[in-house]
N, C-alpha and C. Protein backbone atom coordinates (compact mmCIF):
# COMPACT_ATOMS: atom_id res chain seq x y z
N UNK A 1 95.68 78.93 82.90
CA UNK A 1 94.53 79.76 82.63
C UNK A 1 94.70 80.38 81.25
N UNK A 2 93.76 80.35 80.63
CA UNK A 2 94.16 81.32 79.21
C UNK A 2 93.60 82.32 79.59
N UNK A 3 94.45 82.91 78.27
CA UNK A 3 94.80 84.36 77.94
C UNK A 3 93.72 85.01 77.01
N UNK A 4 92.39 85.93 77.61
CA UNK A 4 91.39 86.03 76.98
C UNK A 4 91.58 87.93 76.12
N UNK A 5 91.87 88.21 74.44
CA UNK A 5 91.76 89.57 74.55
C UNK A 5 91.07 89.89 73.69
N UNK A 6 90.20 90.75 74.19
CA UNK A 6 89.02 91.43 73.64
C UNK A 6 89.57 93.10 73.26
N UNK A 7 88.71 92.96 71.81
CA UNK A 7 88.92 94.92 71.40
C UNK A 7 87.59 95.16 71.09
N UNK A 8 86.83 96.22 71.57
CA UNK A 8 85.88 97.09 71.32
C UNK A 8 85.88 97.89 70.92
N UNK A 9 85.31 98.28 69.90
CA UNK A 9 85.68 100.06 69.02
C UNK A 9 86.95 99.51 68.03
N UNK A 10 87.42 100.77 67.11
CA UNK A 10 88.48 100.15 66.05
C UNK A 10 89.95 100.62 66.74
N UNK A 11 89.24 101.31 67.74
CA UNK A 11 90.97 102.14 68.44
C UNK A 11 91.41 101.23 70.26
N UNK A 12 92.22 100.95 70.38
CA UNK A 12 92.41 100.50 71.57
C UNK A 12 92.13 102.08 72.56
N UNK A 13 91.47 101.70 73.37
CA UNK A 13 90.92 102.67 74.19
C UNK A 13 90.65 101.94 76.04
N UNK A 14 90.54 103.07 77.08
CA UNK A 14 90.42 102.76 78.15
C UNK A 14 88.82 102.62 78.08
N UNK A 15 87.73 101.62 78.22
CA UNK A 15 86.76 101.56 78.29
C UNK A 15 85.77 101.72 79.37
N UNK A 16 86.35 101.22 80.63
CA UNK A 16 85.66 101.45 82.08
C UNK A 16 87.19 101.99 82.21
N UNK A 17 86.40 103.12 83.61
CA UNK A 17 87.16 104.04 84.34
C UNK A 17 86.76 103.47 85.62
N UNK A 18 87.65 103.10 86.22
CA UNK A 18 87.31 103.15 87.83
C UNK A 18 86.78 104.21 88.62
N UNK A 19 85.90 103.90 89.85
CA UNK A 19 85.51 104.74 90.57
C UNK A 19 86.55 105.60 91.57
N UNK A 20 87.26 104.79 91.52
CA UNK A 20 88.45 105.10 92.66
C UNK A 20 89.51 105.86 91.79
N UNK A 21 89.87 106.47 90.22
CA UNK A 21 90.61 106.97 89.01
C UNK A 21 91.06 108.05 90.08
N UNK A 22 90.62 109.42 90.86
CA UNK A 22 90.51 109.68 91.36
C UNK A 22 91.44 109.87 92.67
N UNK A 23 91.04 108.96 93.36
CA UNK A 23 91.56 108.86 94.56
C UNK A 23 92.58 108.42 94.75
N UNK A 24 93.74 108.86 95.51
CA UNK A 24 94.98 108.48 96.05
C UNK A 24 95.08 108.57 97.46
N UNK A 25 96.51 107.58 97.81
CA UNK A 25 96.29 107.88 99.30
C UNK A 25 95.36 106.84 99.70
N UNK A 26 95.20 105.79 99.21
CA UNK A 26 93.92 104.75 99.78
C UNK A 26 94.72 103.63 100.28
N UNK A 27 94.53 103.24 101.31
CA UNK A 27 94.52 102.42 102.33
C UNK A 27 93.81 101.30 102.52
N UNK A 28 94.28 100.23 102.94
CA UNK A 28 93.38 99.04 103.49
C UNK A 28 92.91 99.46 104.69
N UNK A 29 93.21 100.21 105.64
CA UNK A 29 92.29 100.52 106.59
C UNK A 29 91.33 101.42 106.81
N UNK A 30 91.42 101.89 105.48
CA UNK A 30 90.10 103.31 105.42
C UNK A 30 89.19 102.41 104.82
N UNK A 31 89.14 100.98 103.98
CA UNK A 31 88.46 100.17 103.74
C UNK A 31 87.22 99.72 104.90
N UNK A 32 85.70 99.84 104.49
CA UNK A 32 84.71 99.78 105.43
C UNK A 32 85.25 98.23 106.35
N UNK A 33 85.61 97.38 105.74
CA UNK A 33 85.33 95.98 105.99
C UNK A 33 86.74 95.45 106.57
N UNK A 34 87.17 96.69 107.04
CA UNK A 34 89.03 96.14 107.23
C UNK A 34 89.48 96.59 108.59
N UNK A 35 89.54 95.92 109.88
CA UNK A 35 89.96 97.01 111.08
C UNK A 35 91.58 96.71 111.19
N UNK A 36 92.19 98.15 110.88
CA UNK A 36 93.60 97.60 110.73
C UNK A 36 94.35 99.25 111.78
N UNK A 37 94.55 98.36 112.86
CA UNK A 37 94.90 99.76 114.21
C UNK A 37 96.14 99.38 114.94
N UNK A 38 96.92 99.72 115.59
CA UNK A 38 98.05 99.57 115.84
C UNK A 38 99.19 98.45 115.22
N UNK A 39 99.15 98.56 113.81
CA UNK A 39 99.91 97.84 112.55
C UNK A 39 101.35 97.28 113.29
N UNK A 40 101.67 96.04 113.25
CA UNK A 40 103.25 95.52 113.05
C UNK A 40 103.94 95.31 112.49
N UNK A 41 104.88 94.94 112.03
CA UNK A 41 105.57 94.44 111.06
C UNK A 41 104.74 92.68 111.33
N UNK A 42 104.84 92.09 110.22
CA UNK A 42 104.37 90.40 110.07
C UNK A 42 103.00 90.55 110.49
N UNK A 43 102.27 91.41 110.59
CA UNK A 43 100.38 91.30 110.42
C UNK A 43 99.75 90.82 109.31
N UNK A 44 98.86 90.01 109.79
CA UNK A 44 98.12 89.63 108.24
C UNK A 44 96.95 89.76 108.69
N UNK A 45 95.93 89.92 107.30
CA UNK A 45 94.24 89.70 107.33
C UNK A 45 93.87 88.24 107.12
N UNK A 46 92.92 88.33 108.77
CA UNK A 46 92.39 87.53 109.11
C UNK A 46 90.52 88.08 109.47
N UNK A 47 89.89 87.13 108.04
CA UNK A 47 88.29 87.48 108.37
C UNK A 47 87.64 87.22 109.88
N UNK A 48 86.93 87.96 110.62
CA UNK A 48 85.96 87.38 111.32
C UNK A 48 84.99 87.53 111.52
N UNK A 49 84.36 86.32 111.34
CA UNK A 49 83.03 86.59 110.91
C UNK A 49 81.88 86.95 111.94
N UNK A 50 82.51 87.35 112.99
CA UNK A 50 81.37 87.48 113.91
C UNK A 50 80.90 89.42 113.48
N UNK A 51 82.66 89.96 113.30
CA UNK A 51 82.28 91.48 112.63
C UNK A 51 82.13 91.71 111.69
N UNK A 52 82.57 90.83 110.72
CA UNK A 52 82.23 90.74 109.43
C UNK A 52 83.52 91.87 108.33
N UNK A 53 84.47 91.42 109.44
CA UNK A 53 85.33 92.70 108.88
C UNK A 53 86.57 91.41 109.09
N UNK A 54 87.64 92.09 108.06
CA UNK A 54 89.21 91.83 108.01
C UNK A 54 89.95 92.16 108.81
N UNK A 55 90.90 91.63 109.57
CA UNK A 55 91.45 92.22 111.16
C UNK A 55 93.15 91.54 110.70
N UNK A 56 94.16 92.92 111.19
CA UNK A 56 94.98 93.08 110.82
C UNK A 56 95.63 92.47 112.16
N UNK A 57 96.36 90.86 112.39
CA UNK A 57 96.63 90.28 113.54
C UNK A 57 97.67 89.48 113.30
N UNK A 58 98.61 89.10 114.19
CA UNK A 58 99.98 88.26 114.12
C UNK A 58 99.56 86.81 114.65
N UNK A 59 98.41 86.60 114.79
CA UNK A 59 97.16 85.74 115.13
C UNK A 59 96.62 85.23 114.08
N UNK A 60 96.89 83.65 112.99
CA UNK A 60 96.34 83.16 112.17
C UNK A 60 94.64 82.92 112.75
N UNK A 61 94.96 81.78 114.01
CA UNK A 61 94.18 81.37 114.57
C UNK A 61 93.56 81.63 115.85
N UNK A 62 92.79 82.68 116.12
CA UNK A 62 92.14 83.52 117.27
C UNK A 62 91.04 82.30 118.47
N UNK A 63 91.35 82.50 119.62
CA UNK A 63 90.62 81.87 120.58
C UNK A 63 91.37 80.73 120.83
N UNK A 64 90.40 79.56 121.71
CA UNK A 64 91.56 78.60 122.12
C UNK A 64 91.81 77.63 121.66
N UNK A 65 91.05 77.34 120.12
CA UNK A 65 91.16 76.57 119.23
C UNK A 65 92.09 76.85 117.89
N UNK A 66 93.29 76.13 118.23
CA UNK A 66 94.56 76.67 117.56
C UNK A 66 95.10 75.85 116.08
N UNK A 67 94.36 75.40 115.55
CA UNK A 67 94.03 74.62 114.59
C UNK A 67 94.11 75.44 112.98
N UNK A 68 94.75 75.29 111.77
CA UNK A 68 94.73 76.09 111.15
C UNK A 68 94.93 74.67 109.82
N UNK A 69 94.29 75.00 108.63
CA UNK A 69 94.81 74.09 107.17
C UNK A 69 94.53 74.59 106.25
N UNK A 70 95.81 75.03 105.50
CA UNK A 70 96.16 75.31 104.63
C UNK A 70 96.36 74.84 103.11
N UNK A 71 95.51 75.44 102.78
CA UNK A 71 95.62 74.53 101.08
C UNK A 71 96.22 74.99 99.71
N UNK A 72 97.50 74.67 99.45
CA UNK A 72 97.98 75.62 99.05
C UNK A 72 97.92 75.29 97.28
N UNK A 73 97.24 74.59 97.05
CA UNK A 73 96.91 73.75 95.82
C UNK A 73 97.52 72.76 95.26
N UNK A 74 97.71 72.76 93.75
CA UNK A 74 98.58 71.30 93.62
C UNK A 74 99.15 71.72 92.24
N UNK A 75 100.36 71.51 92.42
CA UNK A 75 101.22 71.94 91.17
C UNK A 75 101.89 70.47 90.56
């Protein structure tokens, strides 16, 4: 991937401020779109789309179709 760098103005400066500059203490589960409740060690996010939310599960593959492929690209 290249390496793209842009300067605006004659001074290197912070140009956008995040909304979140602010806030600390933020969490993936205070995230609207994330249900993450009795945490384990080895949990991962897994979308589902029926809630439309990220679900924090030791469960790649949910229901009785246990099928999973992985693409991990090509080097």
């Amino acid at each position: 991937m290249a390496e793209i760098k842009v300067r605006v103005g004659q001074q290197p400066a912070v140009k956008v401020i995040s909304s979140l500059a602010g806030a600390q203490g933020l969490s993936l589960a205070e995230l609207s779109d994330v249900s993450a409740s009795n945490l384990q060690n080895g949990m991962v996010l897994v979308y589902n789309s029926s809630i439309r939310k990220w679900e924090a599960t030791l469960t790649l593959t949910p229901g009785a179709t246990q099928n999973l492929d992985i693409n991990g690209g090509n080097f």
